[in-house]
N, C-alpha and C. Protein backbone atom coordinates (compact mmCIF):
# COMPACT_ATOMS: atom_id res chain seq x y z
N UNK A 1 11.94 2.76 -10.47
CA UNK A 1 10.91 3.66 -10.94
C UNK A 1 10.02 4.06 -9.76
N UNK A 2 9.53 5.51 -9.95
CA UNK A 2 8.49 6.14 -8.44
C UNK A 2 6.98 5.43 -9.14
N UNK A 3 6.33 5.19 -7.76
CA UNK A 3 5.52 4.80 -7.96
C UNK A 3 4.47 5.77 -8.59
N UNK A 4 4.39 6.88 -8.27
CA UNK A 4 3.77 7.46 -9.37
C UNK A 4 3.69 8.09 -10.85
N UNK A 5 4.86 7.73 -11.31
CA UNK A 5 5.41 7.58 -12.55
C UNK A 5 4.88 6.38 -12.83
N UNK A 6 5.00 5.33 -12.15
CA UNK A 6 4.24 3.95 -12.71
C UNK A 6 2.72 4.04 -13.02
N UNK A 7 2.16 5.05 -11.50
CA UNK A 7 0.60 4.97 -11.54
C UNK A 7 0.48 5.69 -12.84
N UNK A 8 1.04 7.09 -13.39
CA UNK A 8 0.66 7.48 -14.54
C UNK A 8 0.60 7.01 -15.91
N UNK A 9 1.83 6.19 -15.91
CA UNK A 9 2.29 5.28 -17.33
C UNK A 9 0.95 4.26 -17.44
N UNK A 10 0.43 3.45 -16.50
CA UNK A 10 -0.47 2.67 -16.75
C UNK A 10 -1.84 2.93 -16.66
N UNK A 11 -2.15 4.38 -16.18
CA UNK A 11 -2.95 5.24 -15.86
C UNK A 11 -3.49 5.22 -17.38
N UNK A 12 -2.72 5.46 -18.41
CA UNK A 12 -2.67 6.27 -19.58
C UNK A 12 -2.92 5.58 -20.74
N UNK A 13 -2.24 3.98 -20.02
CA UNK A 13 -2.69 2.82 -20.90
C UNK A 13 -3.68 2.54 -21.14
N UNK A 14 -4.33 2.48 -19.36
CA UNK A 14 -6.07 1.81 -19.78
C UNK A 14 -6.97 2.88 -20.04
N UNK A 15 -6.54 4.61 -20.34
CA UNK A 15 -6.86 5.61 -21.09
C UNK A 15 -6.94 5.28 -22.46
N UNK A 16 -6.49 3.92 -22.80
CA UNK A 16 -6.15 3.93 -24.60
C UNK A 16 -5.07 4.75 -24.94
N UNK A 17 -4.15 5.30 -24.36
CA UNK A 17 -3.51 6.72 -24.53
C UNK A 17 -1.85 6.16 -24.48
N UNK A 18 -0.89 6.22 -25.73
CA UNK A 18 0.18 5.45 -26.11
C UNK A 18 1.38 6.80 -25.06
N UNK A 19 1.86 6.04 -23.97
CA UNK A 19 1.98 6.87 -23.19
C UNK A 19 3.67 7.96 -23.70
N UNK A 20 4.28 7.33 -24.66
CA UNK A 20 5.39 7.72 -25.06
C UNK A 20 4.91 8.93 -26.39
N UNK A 21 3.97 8.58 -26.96
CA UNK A 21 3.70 9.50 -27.99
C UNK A 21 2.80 10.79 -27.64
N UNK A 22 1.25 9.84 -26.82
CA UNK A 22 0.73 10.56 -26.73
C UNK A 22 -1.01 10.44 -27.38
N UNK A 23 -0.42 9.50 -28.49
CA UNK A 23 -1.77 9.11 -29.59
C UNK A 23 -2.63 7.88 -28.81
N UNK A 24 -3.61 8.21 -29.14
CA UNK A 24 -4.83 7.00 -29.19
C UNK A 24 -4.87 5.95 -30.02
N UNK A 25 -4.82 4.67 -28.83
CA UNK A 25 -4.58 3.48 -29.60
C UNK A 25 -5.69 3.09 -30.85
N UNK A 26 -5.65 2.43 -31.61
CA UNK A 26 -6.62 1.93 -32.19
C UNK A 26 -7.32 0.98 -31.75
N UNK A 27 -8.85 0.69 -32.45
CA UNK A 27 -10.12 -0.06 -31.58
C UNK A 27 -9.22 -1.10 -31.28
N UNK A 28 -8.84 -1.55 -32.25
CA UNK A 28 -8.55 -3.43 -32.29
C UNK A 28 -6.81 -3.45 -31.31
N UNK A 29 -6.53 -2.50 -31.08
CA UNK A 29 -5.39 -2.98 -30.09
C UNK A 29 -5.70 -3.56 -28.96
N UNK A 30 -4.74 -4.56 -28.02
CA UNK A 30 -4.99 -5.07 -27.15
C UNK A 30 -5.35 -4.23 -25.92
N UNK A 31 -5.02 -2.78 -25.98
CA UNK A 31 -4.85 -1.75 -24.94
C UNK A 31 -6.54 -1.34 -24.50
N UNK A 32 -7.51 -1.51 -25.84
CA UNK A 32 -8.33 -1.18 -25.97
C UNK A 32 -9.61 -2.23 -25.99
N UNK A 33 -9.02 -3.94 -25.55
CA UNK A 33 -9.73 -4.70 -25.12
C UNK A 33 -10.38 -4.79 -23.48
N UNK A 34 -11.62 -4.71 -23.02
CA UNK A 34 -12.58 -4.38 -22.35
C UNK A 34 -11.83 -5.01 -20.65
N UNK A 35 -11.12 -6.46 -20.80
CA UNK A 35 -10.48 -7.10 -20.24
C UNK A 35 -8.99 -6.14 -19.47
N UNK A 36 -8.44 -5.97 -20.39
CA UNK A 36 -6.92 -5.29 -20.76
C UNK A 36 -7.34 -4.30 -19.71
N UNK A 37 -7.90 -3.29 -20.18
CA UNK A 37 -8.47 -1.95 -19.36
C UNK A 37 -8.77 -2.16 -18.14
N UNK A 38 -9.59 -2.98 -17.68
CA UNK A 38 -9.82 -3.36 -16.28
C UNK A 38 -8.98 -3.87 -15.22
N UNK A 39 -8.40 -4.29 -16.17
CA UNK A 39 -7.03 -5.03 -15.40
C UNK A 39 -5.88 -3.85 -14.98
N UNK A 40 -5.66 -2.84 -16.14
CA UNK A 40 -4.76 -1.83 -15.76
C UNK A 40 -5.82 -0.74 -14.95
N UNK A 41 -6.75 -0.86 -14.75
CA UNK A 41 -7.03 0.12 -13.70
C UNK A 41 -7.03 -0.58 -12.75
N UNK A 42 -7.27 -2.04 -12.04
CA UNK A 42 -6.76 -2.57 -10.87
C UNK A 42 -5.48 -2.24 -9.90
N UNK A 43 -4.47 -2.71 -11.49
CA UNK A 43 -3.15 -2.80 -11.45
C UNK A 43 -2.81 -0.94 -10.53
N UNK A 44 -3.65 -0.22 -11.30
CA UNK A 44 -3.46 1.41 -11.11
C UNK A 44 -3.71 1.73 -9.04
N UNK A 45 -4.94 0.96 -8.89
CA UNK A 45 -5.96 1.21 -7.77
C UNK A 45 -4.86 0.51 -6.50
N UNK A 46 -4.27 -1.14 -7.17
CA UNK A 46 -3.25 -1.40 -6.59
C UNK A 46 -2.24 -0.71 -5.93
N UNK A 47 -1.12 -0.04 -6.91
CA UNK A 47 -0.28 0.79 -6.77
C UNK A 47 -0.44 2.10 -5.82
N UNK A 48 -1.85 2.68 -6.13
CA UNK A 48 -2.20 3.65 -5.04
C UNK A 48 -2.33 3.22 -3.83
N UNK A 49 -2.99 2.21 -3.75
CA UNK A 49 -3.03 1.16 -2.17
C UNK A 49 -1.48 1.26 -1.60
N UNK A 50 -0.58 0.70 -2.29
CA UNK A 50 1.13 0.45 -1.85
C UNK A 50 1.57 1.68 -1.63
N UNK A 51 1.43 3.24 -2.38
CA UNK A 51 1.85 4.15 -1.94
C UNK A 51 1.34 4.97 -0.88
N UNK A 52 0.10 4.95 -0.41
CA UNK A 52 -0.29 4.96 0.20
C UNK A 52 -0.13 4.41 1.70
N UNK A 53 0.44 2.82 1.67
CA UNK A 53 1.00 2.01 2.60
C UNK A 53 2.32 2.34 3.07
N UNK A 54 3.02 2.74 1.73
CA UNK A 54 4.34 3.18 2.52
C UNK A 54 4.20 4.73 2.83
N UNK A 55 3.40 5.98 2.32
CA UNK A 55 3.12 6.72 3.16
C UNK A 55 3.70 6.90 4.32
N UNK A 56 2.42 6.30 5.25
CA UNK A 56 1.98 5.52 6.30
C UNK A 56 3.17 4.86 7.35
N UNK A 57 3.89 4.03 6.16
CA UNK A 57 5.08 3.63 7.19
C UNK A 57 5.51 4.39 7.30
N UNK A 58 5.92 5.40 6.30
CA UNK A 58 7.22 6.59 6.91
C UNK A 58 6.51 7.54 8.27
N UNK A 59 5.44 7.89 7.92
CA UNK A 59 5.12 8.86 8.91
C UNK A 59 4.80 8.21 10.02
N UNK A 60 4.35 6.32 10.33
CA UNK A 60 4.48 5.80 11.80
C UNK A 60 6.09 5.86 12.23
N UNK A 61 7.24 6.08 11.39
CA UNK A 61 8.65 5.31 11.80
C UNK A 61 9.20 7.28 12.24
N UNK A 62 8.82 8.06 11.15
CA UNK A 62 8.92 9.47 11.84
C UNK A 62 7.69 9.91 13.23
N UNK A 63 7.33 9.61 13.38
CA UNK A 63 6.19 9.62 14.80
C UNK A 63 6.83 8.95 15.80
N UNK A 64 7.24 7.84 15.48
CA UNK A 64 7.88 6.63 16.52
C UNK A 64 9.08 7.15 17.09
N UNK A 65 10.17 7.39 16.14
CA UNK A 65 11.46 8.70 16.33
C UNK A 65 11.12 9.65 17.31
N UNK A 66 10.17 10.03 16.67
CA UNK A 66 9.94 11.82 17.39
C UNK A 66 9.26 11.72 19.02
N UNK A 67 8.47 10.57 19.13
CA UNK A 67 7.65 10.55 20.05
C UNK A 67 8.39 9.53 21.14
N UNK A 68 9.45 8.69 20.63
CA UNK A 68 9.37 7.95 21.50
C UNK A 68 9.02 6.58 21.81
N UNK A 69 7.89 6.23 21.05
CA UNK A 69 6.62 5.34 21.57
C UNK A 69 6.98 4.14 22.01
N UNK A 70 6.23 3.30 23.16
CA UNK A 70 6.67 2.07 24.43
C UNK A 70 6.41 0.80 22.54
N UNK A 71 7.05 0.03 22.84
CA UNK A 71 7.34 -1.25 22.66
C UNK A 71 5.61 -1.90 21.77
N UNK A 72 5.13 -1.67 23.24
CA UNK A 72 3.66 -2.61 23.30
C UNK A 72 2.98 -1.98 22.22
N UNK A 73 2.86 -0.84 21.88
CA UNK A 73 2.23 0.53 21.08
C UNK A 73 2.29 0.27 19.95
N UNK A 74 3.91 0.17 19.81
CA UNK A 74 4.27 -0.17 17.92
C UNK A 74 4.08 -1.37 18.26
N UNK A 75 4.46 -2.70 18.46
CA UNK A 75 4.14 -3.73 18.23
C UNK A 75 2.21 -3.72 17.97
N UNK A 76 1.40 -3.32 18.51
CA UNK A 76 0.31 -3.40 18.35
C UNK A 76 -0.40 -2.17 17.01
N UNK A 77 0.56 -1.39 16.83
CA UNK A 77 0.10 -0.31 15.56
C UNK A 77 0.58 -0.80 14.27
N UNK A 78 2.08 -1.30 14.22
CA UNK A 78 2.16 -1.80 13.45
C UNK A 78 1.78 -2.55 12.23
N UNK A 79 0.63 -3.70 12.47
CA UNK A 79 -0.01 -4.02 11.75
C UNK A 79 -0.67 -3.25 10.59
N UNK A 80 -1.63 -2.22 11.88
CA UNK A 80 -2.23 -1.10 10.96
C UNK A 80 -1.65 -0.44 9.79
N UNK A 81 -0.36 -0.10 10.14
CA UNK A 81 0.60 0.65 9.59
C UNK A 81 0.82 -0.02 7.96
N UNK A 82 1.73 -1.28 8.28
CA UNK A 82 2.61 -2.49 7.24
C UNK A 82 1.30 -2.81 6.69
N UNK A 83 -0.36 -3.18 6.83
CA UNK A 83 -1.06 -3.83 6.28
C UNK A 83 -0.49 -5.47 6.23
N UNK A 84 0.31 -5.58 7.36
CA UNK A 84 0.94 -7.01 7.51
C UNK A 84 0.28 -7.59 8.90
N UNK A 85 -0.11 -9.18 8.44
CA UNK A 85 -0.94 -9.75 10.27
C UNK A 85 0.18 -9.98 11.35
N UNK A 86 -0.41 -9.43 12.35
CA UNK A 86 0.04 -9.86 13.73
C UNK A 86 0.28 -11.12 14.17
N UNK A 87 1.40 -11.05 14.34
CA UNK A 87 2.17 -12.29 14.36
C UNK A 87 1.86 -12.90 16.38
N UNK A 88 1.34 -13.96 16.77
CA UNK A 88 1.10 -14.48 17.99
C UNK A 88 0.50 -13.39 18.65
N UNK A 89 -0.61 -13.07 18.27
CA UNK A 89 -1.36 -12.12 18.48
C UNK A 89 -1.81 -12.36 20.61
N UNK A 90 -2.62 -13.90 20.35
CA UNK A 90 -3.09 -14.18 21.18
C UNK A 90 -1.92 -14.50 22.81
N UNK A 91 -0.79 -14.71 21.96
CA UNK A 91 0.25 -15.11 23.36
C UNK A 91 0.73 -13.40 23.76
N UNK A 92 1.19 -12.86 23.01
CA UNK A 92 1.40 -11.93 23.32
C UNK A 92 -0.05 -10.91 24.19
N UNK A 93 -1.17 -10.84 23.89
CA UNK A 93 -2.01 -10.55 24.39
C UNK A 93 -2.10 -11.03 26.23
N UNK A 94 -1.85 -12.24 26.18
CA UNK A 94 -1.81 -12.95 27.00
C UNK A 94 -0.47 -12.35 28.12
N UNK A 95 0.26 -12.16 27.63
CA UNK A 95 1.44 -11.89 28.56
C UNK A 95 1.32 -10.42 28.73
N UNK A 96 0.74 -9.86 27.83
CA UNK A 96 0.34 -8.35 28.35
C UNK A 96 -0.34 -8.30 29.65
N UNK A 97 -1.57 -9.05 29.73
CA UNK A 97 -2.49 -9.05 30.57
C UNK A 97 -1.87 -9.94 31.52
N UNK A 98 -0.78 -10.71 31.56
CA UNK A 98 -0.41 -11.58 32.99
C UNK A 98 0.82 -10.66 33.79
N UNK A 99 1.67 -9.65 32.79
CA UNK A 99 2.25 -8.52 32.95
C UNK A 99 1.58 -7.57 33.86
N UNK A 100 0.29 -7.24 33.24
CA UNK A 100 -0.33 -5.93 34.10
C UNK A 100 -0.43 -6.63 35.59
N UNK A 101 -1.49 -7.79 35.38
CA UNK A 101 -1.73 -8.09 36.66
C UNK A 101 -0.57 -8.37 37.54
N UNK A 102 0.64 -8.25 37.37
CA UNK A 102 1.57 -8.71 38.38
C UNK A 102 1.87 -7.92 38.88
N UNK A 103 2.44 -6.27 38.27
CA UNK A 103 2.58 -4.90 38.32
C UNK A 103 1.60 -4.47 39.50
């Protein structure tokens, strides 16, 4: 399923809004508990976060293609990119800077 087919389906839920029909749930459904709702607009805010993230990857991995870019660049953009931590941040830092100075 696309993620924005997902964002809408649950979009619609914590709308109270029965997403196959169309009708408004009733008070006492679970759709329409104060809890329930909050949770599917998380769930919603979530999903935009992730599409958003992969965005992002595609257009760093089409940039990266197109441009070229050195090693050190993506390894250090990356993060930004994936929303994933930098892995031996500090050694690698380290060998950058014992790199330059030898150069």
């Amino acid at each position: 399923m696309e993620i924005k087919k997902a964002i809408e389906i649950i979009s619609l839920l914590a709308d109270g809004i029965d997403p196959q029909t169309g009708e408004v749930f009733p008070q006492e459904s679970t759709y329409q508990n104060p809890d329930t709702v909050r949770s599917l607009f998380l769930a919603v805010e979530g999903l935009k976060l992730i599409d958003i993230r992969d965005k992002r990857q595609k257009n760093f991995l089409k940039m990266q293609e197109k441009d070229g870019m050195n090693k050190r660049k993506n390894y250090l953009l990356m993060p930004l990119i994936t929303a994933k931590p930098l892995k031996n941040w500090r050694r690698y830092t380290k060998e950058q800077t014992l790199q330059s100075k030898l150069d």
